[in-house]
N, C-alpha and C. Protein backbone atom coordinates (compact mmCIF):
# COMPACT_ATOMS: atom_id res chain seq x y z
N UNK A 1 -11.13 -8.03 -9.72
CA UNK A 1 -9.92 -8.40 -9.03
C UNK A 1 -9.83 -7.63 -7.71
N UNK A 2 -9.16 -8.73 -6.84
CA UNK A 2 -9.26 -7.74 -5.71
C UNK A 2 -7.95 -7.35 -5.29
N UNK A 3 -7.49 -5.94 -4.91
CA UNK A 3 -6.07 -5.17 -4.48
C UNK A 3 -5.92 -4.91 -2.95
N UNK A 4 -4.63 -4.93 -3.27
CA UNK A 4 -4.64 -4.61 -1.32
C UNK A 4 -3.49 -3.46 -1.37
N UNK A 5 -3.44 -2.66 -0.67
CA UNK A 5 -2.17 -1.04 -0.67
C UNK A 5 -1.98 -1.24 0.55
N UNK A 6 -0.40 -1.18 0.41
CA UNK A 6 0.46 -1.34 1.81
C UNK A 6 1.23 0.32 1.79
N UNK A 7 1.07 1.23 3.11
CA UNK A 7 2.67 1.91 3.04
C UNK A 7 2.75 1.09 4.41
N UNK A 8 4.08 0.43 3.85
CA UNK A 8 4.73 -0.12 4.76
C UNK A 8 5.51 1.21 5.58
N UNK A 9 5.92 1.00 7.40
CA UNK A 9 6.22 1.47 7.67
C UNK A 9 7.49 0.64 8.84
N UNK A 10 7.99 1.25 9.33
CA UNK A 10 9.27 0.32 10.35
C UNK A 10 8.28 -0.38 11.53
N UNK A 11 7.38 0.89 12.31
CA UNK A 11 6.60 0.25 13.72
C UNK A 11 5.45 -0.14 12.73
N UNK A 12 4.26 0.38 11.52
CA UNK A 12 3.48 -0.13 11.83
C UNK A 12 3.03 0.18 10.10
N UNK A 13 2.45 -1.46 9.61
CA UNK A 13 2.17 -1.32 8.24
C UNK A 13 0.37 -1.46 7.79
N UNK A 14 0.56 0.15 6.85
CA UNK A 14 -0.95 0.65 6.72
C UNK A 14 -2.03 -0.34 5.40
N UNK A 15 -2.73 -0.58 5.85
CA UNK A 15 -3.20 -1.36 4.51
C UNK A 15 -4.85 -0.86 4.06
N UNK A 16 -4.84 -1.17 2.93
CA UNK A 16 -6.42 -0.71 2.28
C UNK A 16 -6.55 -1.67 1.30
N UNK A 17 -8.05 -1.87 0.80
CA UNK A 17 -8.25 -3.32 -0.12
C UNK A 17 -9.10 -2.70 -0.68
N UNK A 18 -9.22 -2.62 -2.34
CA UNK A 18 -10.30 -2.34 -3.03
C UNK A 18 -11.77 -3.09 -3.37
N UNK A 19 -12.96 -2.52 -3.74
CA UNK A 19 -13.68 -3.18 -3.72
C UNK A 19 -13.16 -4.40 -5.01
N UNK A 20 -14.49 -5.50 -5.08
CA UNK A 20 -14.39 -6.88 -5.84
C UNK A 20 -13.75 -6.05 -7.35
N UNK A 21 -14.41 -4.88 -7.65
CA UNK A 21 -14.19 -5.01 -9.26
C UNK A 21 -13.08 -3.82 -9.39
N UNK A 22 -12.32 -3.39 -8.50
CA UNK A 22 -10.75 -3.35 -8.51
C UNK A 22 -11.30 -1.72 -9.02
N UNK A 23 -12.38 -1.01 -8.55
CA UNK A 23 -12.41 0.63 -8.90
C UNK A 23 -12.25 1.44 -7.98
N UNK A 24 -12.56 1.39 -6.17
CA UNK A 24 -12.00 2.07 -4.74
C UNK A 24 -11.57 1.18 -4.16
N UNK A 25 -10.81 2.13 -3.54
CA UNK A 25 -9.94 1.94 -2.37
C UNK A 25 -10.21 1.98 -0.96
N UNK A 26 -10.66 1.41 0.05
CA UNK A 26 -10.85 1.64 1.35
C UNK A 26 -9.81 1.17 2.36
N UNK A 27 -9.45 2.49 3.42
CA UNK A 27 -9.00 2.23 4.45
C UNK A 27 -9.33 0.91 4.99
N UNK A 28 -7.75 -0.30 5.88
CA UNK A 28 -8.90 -1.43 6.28
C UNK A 28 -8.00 -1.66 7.82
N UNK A 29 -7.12 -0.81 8.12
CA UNK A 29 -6.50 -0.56 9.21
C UNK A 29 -5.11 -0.86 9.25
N UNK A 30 -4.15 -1.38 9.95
CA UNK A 30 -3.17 -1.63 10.43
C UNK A 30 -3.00 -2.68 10.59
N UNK A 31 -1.32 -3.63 10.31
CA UNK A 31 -0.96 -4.99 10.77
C UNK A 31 0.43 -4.49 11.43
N UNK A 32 1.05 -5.56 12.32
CA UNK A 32 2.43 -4.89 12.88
C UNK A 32 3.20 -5.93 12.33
N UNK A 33 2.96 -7.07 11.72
CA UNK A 33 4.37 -7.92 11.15
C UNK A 33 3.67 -9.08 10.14
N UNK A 34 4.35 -9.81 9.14
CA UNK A 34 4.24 -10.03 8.38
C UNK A 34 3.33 -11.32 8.47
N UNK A 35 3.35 -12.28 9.54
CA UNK A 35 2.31 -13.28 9.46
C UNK A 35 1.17 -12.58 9.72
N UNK A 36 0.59 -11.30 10.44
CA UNK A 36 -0.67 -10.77 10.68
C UNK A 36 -1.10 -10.11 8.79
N UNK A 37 -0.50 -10.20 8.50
CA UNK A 37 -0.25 -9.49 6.66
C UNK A 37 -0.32 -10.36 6.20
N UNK A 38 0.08 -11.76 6.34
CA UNK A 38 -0.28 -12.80 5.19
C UNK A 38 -1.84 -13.69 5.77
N UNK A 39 -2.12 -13.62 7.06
CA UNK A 39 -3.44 -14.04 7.55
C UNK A 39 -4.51 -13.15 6.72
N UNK A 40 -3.88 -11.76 6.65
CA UNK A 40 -5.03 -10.41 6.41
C UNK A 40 -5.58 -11.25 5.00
N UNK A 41 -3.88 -11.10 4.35
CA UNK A 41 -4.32 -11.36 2.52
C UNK A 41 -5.35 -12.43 2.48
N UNK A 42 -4.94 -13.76 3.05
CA UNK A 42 -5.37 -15.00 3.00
C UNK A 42 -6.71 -15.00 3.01
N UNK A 43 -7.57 -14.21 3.89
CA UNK A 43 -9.13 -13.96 4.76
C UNK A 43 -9.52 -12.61 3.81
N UNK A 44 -8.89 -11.94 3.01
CA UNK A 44 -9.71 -10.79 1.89
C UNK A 44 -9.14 -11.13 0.49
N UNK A 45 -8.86 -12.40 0.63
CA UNK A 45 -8.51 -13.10 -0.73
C UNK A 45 -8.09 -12.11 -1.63
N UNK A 46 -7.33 -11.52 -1.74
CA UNK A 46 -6.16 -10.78 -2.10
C UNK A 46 -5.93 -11.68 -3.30
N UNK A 47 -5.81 -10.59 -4.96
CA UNK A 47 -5.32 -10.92 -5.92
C UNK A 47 -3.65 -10.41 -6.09
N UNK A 48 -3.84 -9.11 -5.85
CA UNK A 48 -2.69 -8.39 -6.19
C UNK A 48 -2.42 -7.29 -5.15
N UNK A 49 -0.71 -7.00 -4.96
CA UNK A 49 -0.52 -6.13 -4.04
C UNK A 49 0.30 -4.72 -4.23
N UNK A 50 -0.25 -3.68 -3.88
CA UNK A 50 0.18 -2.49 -4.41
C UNK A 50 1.28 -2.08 -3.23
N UNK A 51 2.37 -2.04 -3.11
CA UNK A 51 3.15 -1.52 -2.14
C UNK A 51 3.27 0.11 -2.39
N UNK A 52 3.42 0.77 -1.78
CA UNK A 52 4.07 2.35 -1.57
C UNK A 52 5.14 2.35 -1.88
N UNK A 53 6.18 3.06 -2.67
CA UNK A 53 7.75 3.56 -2.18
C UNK A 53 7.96 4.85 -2.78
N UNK A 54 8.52 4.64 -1.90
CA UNK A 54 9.20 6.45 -1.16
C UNK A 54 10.51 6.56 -1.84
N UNK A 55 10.31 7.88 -2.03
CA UNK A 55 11.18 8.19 -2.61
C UNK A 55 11.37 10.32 -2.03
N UNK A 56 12.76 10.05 -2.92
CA UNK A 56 12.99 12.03 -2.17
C UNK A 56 12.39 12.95 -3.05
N UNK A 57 11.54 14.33 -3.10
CA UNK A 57 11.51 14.70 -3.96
C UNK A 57 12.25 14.95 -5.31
N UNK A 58 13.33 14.57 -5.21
CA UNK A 58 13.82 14.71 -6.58
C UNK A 58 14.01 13.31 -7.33
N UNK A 59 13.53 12.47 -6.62
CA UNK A 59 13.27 10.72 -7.23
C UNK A 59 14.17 9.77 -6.98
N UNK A 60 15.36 10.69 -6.25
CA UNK A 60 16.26 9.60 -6.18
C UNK A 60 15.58 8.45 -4.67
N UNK A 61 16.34 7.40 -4.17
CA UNK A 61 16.21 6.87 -3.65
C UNK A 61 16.86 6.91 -1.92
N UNK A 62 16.44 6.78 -0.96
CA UNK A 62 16.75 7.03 -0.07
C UNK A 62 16.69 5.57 1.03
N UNK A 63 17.17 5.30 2.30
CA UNK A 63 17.30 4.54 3.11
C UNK A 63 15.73 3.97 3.28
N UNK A 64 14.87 4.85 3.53
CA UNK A 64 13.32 4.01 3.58
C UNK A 64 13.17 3.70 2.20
N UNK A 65 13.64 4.12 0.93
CA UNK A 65 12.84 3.12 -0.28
C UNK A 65 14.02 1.76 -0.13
N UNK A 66 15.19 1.41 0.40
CA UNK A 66 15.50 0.62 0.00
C UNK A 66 15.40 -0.43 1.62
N UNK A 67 14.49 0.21 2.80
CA UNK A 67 13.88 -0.46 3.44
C UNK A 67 12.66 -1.48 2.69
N UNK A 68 12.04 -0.36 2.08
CA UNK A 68 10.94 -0.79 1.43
C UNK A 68 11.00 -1.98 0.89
N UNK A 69 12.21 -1.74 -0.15
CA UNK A 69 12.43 -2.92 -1.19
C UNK A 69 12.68 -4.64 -0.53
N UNK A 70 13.50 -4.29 0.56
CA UNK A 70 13.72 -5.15 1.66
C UNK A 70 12.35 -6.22 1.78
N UNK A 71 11.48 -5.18 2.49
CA UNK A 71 10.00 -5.78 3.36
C UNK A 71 9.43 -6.43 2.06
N UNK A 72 9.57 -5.83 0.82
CA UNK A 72 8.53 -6.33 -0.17
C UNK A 72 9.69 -8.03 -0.73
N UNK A 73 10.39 -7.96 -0.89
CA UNK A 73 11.35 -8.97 -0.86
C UNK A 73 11.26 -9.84 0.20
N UNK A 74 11.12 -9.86 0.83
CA UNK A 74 10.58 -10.80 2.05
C UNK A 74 9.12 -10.84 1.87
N UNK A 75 8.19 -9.81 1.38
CA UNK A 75 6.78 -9.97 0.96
C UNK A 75 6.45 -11.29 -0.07
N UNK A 76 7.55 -11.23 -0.72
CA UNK A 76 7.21 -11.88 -1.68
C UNK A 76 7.23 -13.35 -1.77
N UNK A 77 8.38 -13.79 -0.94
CA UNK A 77 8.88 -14.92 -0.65
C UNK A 77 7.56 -15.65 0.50
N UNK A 78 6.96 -14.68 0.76
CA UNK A 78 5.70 -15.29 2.04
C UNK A 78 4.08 -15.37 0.98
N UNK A 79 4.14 -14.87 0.12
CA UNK A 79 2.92 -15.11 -1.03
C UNK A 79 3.43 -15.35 -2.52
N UNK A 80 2.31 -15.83 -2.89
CA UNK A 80 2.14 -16.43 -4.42
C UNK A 80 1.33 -15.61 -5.52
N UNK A 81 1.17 -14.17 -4.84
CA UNK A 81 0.15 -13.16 -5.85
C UNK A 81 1.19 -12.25 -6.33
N UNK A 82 0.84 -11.37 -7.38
CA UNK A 82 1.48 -10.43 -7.34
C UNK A 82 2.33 -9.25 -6.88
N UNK A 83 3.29 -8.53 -6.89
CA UNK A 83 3.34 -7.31 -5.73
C UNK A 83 4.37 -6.56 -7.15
N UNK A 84 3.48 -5.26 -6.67
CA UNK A 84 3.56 -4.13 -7.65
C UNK A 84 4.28 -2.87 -6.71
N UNK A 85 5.02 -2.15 -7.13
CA UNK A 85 5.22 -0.90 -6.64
C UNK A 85 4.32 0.03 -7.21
N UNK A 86 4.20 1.33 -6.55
CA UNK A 86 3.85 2.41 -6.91
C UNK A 86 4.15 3.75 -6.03
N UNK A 87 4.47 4.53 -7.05
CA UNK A 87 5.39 6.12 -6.01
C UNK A 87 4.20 6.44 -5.21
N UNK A 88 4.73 6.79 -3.95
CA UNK A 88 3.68 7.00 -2.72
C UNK A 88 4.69 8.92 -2.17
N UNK A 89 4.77 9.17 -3.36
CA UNK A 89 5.23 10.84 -2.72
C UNK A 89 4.01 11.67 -2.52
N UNK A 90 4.51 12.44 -1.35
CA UNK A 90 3.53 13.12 -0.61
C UNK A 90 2.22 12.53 -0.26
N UNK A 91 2.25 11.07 -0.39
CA UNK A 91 0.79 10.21 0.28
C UNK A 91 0.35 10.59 1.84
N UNK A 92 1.12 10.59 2.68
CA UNK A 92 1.00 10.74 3.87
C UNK A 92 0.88 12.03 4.04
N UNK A 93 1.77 13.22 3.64
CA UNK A 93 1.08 14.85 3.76
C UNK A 93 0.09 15.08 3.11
N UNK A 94 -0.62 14.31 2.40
CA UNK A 94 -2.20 14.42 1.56
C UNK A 94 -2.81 14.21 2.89
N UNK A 95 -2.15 13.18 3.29
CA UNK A 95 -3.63 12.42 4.50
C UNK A 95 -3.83 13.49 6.02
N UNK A 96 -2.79 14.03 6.14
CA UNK A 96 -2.32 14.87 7.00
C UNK A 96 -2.99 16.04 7.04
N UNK A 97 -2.96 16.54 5.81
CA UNK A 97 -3.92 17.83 5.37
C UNK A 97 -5.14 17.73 5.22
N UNK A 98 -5.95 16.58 4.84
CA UNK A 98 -7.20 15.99 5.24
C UNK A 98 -7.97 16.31 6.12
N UNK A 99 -6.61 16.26 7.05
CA UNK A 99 -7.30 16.08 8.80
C UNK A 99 -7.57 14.76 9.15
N UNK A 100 -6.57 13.81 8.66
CA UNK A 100 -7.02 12.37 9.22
C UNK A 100 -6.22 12.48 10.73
N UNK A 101 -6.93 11.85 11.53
CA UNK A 101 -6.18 11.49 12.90
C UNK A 101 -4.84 10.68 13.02
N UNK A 102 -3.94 10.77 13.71
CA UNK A 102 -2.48 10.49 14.08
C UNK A 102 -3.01 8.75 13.50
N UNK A 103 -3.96 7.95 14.27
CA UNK A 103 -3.95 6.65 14.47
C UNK A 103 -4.52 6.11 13.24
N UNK A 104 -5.23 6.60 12.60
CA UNK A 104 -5.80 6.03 10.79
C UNK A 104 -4.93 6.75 9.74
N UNK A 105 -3.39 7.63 9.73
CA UNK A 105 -2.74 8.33 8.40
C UNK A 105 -2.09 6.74 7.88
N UNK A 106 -1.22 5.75 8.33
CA UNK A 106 -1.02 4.56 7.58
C UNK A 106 -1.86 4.15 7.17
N UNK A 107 -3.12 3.86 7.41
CA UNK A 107 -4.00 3.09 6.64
C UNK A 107 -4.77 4.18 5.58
N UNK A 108 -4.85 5.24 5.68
CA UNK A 108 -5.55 6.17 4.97
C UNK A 108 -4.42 6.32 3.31
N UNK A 109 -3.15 6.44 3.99
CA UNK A 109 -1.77 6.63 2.97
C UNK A 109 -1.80 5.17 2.00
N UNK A 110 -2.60 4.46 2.96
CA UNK A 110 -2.62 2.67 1.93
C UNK A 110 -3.24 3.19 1.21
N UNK A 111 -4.69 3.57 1.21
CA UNK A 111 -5.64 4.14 0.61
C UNK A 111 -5.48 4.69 -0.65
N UNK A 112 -4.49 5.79 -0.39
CA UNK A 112 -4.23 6.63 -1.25
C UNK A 112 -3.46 5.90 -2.65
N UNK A 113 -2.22 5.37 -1.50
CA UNK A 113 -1.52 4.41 -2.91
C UNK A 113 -1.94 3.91 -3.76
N UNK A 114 -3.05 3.17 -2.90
CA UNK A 114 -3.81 1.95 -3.74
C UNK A 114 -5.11 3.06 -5.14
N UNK A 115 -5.90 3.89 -4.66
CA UNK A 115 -6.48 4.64 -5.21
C UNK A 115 -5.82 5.00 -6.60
N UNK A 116 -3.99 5.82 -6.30
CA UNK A 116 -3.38 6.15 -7.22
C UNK A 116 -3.17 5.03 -8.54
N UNK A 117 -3.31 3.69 -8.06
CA UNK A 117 -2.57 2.82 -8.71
C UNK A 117 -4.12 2.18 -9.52
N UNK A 118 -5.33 2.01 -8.69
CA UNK A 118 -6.39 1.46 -9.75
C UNK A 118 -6.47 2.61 -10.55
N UNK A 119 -6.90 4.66 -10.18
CA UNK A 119 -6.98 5.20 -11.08
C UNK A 119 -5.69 4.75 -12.68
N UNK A 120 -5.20 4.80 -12.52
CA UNK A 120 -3.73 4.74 -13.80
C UNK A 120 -4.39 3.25 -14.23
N UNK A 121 -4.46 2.28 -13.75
CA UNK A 121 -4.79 1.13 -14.44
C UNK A 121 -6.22 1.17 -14.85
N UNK A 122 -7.16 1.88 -14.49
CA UNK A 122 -8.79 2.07 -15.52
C UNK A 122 -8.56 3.30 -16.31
N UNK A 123 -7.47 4.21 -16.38
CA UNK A 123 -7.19 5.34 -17.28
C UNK A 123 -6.53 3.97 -18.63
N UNK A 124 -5.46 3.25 -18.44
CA UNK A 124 -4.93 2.46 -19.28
C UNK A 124 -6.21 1.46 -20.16
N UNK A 125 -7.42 0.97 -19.11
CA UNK A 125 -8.13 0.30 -19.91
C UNK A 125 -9.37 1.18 -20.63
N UNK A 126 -9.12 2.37 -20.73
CA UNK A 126 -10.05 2.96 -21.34
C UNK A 126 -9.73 3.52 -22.36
């Protein structure tokens, strides 16, 4: 199966697509609005979609997760695949500490999401 990891962001949304048999995650760059995001899915034939949300360290919910919820709600209404959440805390200060560059941390933070979310689903099938 193939996955795609969004952290959506306000200016600019990060994405990564796993390989065919749904075990890594690769960086696959940046889209800025939602028809360049449904062309992306359409052309990497996209099964299922892992969104990011944010949340505060203490779990409650804040103005960007219920941005989030927004974009993926309108995500959804523009495709016919799946769309999954998954907690994306501290994704972006992972990528940061890395040493990823200013212009690849959204797509690297897709990465991550998406990474977090096949590990937990091949821990479940094993």
């Amino acid at each position: 199966m193939r996955y795609m990891g969004i952290d959506y962001g306000r200016k600019r949304i990060g994405v990564a697509v796993s390989d065919k048999e749904g075990k890594i995650a690769f960086p696959r760059g940046i889209v800025e609005n939602m028809k360049e995001l449904q062309r992306f899915i359409a052309q990497e034939k996209i099964e299922k979609i892992i969104v990011g949300l944010p949340r505060s360290f203490d779990g409650s919910e804040t103005a960007q997760t219920q941005e989030t919820r927004e974009f993926v709600g309108k995500l959804k209404k523009g495709v016919s695949i799946p769309v999954e959440f998954e907690d994306e805390l501290l994704t972006t200060h992972m990528v940061k500490k890395e040493g990823v560059g200013l212009a690849h941390i959204d797509e690297a933070a897709a990465a991550v999401i998406l990474q977090a979310y096949l590990d937990k689903s091949q821990k479940l099938k094993d």
